[in-house]
N, C-alpha and C. Protein backbone atom coordinates (compact mmCIF):
# COMPACT_ATOMS: atom_id res chain seq x y z
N UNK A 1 0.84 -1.18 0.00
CA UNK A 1 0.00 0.00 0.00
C UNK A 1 0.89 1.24 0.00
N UNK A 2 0.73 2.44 -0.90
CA UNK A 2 1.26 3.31 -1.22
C UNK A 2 1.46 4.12 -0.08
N UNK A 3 0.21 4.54 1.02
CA UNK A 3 0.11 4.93 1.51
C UNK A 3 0.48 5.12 3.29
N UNK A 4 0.34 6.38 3.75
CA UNK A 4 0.96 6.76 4.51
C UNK A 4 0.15 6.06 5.93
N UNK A 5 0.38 4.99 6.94
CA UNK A 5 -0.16 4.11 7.82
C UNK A 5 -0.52 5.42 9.11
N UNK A 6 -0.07 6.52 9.39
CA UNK A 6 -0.33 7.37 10.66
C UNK A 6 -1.22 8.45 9.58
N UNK A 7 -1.32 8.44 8.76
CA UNK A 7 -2.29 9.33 8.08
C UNK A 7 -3.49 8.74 8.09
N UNK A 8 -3.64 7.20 8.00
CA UNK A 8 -5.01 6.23 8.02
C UNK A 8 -5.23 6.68 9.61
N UNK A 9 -4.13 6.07 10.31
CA UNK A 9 -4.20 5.93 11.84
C UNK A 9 -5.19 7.19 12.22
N UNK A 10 -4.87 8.50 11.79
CA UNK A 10 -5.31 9.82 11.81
C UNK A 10 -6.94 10.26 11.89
N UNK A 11 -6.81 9.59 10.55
CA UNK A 11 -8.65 9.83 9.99
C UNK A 11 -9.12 8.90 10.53
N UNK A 12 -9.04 7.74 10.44
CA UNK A 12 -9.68 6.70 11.54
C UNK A 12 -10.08 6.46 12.69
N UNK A 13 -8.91 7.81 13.49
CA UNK A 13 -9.21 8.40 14.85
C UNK A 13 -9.99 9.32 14.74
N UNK A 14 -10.03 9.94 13.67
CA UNK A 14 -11.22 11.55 13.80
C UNK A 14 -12.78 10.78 13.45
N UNK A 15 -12.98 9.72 12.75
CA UNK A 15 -13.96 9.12 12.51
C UNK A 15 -14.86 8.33 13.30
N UNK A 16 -13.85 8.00 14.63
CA UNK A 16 -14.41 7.17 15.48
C UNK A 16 -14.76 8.52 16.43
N UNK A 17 -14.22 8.93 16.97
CA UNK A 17 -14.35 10.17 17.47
C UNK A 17 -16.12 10.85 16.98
N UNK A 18 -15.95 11.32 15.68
CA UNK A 18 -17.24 11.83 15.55
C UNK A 18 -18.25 10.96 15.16
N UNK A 19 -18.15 9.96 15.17
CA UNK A 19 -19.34 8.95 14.92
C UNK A 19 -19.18 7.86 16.11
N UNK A 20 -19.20 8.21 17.39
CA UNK A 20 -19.06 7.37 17.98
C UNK A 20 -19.16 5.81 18.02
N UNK A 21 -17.74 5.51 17.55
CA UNK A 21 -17.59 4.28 17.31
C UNK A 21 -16.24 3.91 17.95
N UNK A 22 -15.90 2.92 18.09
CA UNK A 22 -14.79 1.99 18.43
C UNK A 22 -13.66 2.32 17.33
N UNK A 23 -12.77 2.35 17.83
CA UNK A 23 -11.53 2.17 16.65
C UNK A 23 -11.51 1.82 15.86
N UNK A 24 -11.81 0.30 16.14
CA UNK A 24 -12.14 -1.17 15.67
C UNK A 24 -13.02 -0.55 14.30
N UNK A 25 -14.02 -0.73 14.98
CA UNK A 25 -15.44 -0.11 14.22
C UNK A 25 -14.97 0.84 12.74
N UNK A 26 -14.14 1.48 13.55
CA UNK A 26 -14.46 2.91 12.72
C UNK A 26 -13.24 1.90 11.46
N UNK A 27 -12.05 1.48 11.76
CA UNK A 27 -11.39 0.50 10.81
C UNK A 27 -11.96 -0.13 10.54
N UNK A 28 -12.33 -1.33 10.64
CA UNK A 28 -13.29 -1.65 9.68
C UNK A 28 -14.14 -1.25 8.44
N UNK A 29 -15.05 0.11 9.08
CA UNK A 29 -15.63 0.50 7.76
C UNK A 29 -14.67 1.07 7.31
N UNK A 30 -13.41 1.75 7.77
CA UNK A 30 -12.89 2.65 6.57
C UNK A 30 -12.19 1.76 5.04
N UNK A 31 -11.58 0.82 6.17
CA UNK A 31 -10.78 -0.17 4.91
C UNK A 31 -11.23 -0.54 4.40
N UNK A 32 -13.00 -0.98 3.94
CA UNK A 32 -13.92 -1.33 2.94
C UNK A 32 -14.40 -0.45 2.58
N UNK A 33 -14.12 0.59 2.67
CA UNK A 33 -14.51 1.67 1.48
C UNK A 33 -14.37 2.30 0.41
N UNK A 34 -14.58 2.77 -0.65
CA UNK A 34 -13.89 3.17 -1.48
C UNK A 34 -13.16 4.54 -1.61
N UNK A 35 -13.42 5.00 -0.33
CA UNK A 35 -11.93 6.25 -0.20
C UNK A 35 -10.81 5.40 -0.08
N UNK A 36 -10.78 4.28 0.91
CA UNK A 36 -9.49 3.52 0.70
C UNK A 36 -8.98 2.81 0.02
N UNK A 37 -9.96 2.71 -1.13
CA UNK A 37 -9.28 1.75 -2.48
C UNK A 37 -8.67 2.87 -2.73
N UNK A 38 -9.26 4.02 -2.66
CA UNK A 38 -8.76 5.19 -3.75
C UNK A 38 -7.57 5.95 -3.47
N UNK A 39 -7.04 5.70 -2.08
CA UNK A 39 -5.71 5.90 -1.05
C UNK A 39 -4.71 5.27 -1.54
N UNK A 40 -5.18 3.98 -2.12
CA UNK A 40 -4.28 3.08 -2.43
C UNK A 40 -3.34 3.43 -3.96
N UNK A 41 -3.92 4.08 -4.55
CA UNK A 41 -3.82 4.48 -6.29
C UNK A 41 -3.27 6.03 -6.16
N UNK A 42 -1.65 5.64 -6.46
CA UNK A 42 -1.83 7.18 -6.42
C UNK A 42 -1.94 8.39 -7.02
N UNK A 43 -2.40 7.76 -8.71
CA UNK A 43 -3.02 8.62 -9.27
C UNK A 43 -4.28 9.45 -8.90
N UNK A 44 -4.93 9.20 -7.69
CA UNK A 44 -5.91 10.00 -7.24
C UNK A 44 -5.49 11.38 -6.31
N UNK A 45 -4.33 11.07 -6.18
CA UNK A 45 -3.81 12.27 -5.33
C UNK A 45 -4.32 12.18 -3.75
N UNK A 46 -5.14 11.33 -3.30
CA UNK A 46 -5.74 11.64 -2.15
C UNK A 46 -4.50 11.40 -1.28
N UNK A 47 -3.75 10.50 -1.17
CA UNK A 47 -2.48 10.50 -0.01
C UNK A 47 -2.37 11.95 0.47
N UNK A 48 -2.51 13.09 -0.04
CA UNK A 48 -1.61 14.36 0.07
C UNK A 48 -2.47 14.97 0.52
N UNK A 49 -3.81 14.39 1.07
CA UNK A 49 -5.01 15.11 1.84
C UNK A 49 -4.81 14.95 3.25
N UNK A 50 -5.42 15.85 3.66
CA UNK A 50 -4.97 16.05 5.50
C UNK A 50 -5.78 14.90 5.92
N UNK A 51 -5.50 14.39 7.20
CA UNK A 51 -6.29 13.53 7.59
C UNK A 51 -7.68 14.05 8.11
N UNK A 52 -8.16 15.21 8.37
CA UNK A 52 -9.75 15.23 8.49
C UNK A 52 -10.27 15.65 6.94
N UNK A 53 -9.77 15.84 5.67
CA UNK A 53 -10.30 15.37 4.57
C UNK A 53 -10.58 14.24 4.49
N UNK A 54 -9.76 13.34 4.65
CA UNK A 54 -10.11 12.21 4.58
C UNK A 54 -11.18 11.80 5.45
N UNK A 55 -11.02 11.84 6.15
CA UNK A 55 -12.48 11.84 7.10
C UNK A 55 -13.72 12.42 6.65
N UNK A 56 -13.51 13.41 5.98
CA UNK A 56 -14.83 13.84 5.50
C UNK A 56 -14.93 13.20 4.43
N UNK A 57 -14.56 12.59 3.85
CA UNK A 57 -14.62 12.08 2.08
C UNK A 57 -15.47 10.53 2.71
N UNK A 58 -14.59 10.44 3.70
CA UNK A 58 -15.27 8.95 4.29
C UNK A 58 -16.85 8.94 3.97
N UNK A 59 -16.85 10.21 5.26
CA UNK A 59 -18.62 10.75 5.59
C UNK A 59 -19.29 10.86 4.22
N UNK A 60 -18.98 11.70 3.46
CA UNK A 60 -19.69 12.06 2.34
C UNK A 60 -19.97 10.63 1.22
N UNK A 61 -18.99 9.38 1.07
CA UNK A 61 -19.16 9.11 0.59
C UNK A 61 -20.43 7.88 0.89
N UNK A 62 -20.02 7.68 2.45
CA UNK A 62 -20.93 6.90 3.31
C UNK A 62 -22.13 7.38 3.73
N UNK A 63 -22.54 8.74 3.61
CA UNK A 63 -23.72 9.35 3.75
C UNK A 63 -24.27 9.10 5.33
N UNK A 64 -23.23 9.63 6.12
CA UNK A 64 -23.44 8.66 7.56
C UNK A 64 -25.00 9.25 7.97
């Protein structure tokens, strides 16, 4: 994976945080999502997003 592991660590913490969920929890859904396929490619550029973008891209794409 291309990507940066304390930048996941990051958004994964801001996600559990505002959606009260478990760590666990909140990993889980993130790594089946398709912001994180799209983390993975780095023609999408997303690596170079702050970690509460990413967090919001989560939300938006999950329609929490």
């Amino acid at each position: 994976m291309p990507y940066d592991t304390a930048l996941l660590r990051l958004a994964i913490n801001i996600l559990a945080k505002r959606q009260n969920w478990t760590y666990e929890e909140a990993m889980e859904r993130f790594y089946t999502s398709k912001i994180c396929e799209k983390l993975s490619d780095r023609r999408t550029g997303l690596f170079t997003c702050a970690p509460i973008e990413i967090a919001e891209l989560f939300e938006e794409e999950t329609v929490i």
